[in-house]
Protein backbone atom coordinates (compact mmCIF):
# COMPACT_ATOMS: atom_id res chain seq x y z
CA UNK A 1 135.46 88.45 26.34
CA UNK A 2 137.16 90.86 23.82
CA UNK A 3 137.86 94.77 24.66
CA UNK A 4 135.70 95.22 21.78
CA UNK A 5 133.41 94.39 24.46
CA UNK A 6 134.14 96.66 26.73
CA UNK A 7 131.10 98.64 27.58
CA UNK A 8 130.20 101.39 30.66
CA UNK A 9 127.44 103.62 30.99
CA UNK A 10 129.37 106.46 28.81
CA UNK A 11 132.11 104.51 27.25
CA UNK A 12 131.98 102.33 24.19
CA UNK A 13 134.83 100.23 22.96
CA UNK A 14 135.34 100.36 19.23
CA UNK A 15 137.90 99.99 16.42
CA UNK A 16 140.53 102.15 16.92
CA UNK A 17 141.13 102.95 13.04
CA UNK A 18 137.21 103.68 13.08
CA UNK A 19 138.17 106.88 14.64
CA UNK A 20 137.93 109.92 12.29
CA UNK A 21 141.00 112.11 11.18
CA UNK A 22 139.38 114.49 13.46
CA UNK A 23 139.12 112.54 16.62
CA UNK A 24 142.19 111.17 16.26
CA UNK A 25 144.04 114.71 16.20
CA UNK A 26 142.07 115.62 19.26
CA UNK A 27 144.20 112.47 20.94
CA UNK A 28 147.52 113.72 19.90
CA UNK A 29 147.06 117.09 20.72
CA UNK A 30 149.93 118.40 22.68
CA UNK A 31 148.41 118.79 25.95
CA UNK A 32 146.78 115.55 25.79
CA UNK A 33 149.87 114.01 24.75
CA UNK A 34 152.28 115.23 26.97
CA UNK A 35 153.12 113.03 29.97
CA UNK A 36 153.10 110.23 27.42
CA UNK A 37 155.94 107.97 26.26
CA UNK A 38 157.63 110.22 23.19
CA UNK A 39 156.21 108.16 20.67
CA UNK A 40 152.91 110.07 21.07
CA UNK A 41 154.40 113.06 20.41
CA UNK A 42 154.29 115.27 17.08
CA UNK A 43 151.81 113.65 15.20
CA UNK A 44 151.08 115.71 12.58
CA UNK A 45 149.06 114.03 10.22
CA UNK A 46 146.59 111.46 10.50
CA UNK A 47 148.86 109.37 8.53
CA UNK A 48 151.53 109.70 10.89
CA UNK A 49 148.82 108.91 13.56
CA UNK A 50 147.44 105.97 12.12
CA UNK A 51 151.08 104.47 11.23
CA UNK A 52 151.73 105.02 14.65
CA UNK A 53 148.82 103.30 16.13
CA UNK A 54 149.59 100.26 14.07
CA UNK A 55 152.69 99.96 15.06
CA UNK A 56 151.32 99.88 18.53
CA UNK A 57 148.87 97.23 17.52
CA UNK A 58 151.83 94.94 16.79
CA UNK A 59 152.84 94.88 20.83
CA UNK A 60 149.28 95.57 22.14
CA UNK A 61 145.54 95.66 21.95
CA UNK A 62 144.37 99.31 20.78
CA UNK A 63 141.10 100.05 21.37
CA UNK A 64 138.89 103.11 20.96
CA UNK A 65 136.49 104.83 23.14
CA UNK A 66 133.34 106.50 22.25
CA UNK A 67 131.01 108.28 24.19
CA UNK A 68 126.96 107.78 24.59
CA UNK A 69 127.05 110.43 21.99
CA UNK A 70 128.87 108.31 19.41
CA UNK A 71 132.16 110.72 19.55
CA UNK A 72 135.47 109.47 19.65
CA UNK A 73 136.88 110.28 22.36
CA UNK A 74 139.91 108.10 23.91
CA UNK A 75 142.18 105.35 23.48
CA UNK A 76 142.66 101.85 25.24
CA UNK A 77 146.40 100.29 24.81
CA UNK A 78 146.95 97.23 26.67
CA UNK A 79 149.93 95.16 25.99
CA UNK A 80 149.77 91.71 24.87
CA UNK A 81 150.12 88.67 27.63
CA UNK A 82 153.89 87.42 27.26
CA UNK A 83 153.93 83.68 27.74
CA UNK A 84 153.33 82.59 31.19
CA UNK A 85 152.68 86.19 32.08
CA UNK A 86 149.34 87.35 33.61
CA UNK A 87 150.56 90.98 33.66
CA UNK A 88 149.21 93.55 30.69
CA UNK A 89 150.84 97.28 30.49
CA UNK A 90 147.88 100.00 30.96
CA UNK A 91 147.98 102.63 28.95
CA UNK A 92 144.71 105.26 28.02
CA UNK A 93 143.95 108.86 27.18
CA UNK A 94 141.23 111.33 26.57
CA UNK A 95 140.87 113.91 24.30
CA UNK A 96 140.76 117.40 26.50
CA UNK A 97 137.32 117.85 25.55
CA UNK A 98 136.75 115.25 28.20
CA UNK A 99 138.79 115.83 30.87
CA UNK A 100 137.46 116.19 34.22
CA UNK A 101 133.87 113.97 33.66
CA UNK A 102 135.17 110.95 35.76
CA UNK A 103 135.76 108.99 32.13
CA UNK A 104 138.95 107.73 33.45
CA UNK A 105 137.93 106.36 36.88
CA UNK A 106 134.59 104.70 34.47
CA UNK A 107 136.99 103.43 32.10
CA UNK A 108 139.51 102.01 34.58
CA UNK A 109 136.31 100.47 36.58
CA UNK A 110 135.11 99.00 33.32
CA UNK A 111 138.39 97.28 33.01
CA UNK A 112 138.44 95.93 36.57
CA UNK A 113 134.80 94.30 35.76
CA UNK A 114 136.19 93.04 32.48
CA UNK A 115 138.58 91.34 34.12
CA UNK A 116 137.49 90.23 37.66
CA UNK A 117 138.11 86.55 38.37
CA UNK A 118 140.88 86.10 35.79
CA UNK A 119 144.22 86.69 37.63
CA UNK A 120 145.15 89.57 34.86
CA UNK A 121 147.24 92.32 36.65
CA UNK A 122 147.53 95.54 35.34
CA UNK A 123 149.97 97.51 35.36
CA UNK A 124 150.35 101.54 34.28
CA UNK A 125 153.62 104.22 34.67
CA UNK A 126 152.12 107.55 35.68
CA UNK A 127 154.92 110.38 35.09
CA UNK A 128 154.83 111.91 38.94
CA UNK A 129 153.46 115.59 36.95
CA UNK A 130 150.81 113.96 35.79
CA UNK A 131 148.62 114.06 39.15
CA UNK A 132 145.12 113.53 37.54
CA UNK A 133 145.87 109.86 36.04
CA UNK A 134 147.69 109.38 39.44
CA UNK A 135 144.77 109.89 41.50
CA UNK A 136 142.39 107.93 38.95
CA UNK A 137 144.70 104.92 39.60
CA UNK A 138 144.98 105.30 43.31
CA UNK A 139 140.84 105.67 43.59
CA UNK A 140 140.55 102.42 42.04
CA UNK A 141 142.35 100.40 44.24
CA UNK A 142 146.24 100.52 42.04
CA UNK A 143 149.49 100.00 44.38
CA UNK A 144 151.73 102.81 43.70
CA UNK A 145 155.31 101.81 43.13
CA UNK A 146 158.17 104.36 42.38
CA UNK A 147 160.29 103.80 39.58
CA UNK A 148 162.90 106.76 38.77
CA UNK A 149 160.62 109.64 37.18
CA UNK A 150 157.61 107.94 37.28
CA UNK A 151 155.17 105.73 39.53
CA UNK A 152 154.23 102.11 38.56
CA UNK A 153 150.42 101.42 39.79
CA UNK A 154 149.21 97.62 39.55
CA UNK A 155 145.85 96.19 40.46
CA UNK A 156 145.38 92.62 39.90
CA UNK A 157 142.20 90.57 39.60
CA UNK A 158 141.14 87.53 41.85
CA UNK A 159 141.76 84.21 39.82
């Protein structure tokens, strides 16, 4: 099944460059952006945005999220399989609009029903100030792991 797939109650997995100039500032805002690897940061156009996100798409699956509404309002990146691998790097974020509606935990949930029975692992660093995604990991069953100035959660699926 593709992430394209990827459906929850409130979520819906869509092209990420069928995100608007809009939505797609709202997901590089600052605040939104900030416990994220430094490529997120300073975005300033939606050309820079979109350049960026393609680059991404090169190493990893980029998928957007709408809500039942039809807004766009979060991103999916999980990494490619490497040969022989059945680990995939986690990687999502919300615009702040939709911060604290359980979206996370729902998306993260969808993800372990997408792939239950397959052997994937994910894996996702948390930066140890970022609390919230932290928490949404630990709720859904990830095994924290330190690793310098952040924490390595990884949930893998029966196979």
């Amino acid at each position: 099944m593709s992430l394209l797939e990827l459906q929850t109650s409130r979520l819906r997995a869509v092209r990420w460059q069928d995100l608007t100039a809009a939505e797609l500032e709202a997901l590089f805002a600052p605040k939104v952006v900030q416990w994220l690897p430094e490529g997120f940061q300073a975005k300033e156009s939606d050309q820079a945005r979109r350049d960026f996100l393609a680059a991404v798409a090169q190493q990893a699956e980029v998928i957007g999220l709408r809500d039942t509404g039809g807004q766009g309002i979060g991103l999916l990146i999980l990494s490619y399989p490497e040969d022989g691998s059945k680990i995939r790097n986690l990687g999502y974020l919300f615009a702040e609009a939709a911060w604290g509606q359980g979206l996370a935990s729902e998306l993260i949930g969808g993800l372990q029903a997408h792939f239950r029975g397959s052997g994937i692992c994910l894996s996702g660093g948390v930066m140890q100030q970022n609390a919230a995604s932290a928490r949404v990991l630990e709720k859904a069953g990830f095994t924290p792991q330190s690793a310098g100035g952040e924490t390595v959660f990884s949930w893998c699926a029966d196979g």
